[in-house]
Protein backbone atom coordinates (compact mmCIF):
# COMPACT_ATOMS: atom_id res chain seq x y z
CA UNK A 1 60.08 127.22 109.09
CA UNK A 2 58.78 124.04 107.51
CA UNK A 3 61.25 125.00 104.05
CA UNK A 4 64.44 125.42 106.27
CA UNK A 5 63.64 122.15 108.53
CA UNK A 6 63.46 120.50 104.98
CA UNK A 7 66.41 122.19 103.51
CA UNK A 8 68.68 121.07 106.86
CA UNK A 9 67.09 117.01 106.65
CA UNK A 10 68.01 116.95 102.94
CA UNK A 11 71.52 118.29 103.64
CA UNK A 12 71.88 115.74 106.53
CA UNK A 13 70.87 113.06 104.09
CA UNK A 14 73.27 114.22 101.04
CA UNK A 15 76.10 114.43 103.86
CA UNK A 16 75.58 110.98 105.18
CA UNK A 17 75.60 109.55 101.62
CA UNK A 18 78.62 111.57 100.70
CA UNK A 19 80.35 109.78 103.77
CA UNK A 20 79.58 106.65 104.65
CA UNK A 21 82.17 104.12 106.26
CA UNK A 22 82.09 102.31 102.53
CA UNK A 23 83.16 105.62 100.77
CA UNK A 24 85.68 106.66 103.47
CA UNK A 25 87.85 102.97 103.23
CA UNK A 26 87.15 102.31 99.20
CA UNK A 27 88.64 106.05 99.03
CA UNK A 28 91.68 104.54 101.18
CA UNK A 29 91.98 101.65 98.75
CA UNK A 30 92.06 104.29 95.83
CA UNK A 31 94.88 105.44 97.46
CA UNK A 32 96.88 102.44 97.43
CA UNK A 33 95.62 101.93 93.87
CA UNK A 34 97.30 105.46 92.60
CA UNK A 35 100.77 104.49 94.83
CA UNK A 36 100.35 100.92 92.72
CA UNK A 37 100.05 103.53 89.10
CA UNK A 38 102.86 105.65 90.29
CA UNK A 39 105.31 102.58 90.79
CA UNK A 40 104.15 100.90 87.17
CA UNK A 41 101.86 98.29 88.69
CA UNK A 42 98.22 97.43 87.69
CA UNK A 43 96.62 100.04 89.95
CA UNK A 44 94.80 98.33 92.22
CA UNK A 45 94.31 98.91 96.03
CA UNK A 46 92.92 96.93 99.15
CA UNK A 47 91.85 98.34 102.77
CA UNK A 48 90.80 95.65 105.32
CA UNK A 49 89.13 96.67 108.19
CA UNK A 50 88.01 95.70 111.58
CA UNK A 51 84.84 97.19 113.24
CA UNK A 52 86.15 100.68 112.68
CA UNK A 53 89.81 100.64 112.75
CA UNK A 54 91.89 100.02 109.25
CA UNK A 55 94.34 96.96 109.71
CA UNK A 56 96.23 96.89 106.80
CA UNK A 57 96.81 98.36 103.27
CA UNK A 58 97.74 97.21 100.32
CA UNK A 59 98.31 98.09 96.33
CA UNK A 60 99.09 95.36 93.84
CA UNK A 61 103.48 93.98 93.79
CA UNK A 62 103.46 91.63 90.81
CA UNK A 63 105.91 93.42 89.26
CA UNK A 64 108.09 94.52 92.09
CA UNK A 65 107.77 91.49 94.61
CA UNK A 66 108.57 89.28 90.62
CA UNK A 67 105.85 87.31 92.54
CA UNK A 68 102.09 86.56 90.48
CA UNK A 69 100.58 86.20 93.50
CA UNK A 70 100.89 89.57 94.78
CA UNK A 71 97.54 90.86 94.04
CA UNK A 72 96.41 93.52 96.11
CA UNK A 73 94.04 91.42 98.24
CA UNK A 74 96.34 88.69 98.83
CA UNK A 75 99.19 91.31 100.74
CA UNK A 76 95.90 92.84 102.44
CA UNK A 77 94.90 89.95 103.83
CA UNK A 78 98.49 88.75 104.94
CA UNK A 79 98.83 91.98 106.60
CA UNK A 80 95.76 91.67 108.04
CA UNK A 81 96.29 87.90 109.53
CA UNK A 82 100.00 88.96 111.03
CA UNK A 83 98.04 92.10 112.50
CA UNK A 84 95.61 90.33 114.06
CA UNK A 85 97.40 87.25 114.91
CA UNK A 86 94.87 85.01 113.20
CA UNK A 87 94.46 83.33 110.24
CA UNK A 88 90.69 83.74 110.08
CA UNK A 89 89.60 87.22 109.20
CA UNK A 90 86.18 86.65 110.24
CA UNK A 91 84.87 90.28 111.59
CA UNK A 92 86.64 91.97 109.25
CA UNK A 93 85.56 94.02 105.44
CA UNK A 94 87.98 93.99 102.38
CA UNK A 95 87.40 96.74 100.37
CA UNK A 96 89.11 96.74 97.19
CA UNK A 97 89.15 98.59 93.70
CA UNK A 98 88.75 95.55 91.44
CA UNK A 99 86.35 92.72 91.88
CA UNK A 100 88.90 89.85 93.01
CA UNK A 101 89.94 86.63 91.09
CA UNK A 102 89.53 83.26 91.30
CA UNK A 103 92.67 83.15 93.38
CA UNK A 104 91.82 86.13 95.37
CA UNK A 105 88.46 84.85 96.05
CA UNK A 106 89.68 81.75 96.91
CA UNK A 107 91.92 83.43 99.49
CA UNK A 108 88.99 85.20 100.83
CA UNK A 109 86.87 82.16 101.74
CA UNK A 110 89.61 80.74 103.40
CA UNK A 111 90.24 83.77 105.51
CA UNK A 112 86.35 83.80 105.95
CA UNK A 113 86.16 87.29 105.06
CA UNK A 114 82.78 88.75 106.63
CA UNK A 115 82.17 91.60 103.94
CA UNK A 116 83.66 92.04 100.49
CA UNK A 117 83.04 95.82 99.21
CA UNK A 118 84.84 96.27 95.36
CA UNK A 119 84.76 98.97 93.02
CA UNK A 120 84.28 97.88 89.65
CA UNK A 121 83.81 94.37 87.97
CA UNK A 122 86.82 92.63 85.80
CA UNK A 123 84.69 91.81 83.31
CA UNK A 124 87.58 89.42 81.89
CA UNK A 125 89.10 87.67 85.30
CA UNK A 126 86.54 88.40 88.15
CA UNK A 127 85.85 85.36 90.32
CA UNK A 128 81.70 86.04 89.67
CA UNK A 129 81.95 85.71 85.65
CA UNK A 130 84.56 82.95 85.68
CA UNK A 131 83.24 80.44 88.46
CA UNK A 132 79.38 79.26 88.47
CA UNK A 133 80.23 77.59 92.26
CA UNK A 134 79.96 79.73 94.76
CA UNK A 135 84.03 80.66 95.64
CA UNK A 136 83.43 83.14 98.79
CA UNK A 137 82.46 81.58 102.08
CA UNK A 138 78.93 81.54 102.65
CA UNK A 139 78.35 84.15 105.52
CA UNK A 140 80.15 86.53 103.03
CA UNK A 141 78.42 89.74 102.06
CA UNK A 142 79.05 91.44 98.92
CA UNK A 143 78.63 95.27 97.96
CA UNK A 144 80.08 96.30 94.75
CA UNK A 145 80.14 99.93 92.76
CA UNK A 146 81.35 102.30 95.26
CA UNK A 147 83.81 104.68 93.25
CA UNK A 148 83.76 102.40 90.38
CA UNK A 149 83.99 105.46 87.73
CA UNK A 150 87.35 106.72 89.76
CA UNK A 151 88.43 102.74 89.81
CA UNK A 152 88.07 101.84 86.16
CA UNK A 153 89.25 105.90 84.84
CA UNK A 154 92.63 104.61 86.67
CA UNK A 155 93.14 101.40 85.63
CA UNK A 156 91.94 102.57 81.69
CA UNK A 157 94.40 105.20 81.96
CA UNK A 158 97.02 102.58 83.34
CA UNK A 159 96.80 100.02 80.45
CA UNK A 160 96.21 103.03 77.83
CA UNK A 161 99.84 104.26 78.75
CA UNK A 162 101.21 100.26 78.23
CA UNK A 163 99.95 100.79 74.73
């Protein structure tokens, strides 16, 4: 009895890890990172969400929109704002595939973001390895690594087929 009430609390554990609220929305945000690969664009996706409910999605338009500032997070939290009806995104996670830039970060703090979740550093234009000064707002929490194999197998693949 003891071996089976261990075996069913170990499964329960391994289940819960398998699908917590992080995995669930950065899986969502891999989605809109594969739409951004299929249409040519640096594949990267962004999910915000609000307590439980997704408020807007978003994959990366550079190239599409002809517009530099169309990072992922930057139509995420636009969509998010007009869905809302607020500028200040303060209850709300962004969960997105790529660790933000400087701009993107800088978007975030304004927006006063409550929870950043990414997948993977950029290990060239992330806003932690280019800025010593803290960029996010203050009350912001941070998780990182979440599907980060999946995120950087995608975007190697993506700039392996520019070559």
């Amino acid at each position: 009895m003891a071996t089976w009430l261990l075996f069913l609390v170990i499964k329960k554990r391994f289940f819960l890890k398998m699908n917590t609220r992080d995995d669930i929305y950065m899986r969502m945000a891999l989605e809109e990172a594969h739409e951004a690969f299929l249409n040519d664009e640096v594949p990267v996706g962004a999910v915000v969400v609000c307590g439980d409910r997704v408020i807007a999605r978003a994959h990366n338009l550079t190239r599409t929109l002809h517009d530099i500032t169309a990072h992922a997070e930057m139509q995420a939290i636009t969509a998010a704002s007009d869905f809302l009806g607020a500028q200040y995104l303060k209850d709300c996670t962004l969960y997105v595939t790529l660790e933000p830039c400087l701009m993107c970060a800088g978007a975030m703090a304004w927006a006063q973001i409550h929870t950043l979740v990414y997948a993977v550093r950029d290990t060239k234009r992330g806003y932690s390895l280019i800025s010593h000064y803290p960029i996010l707002h203050p009350r912001t929490q941070i998780r990182h690594g979440i599907f980060a194999d999946e995120a950087s197998r995608l975007l190697v693949s993506f700039f392996e087929k520019k070559r």
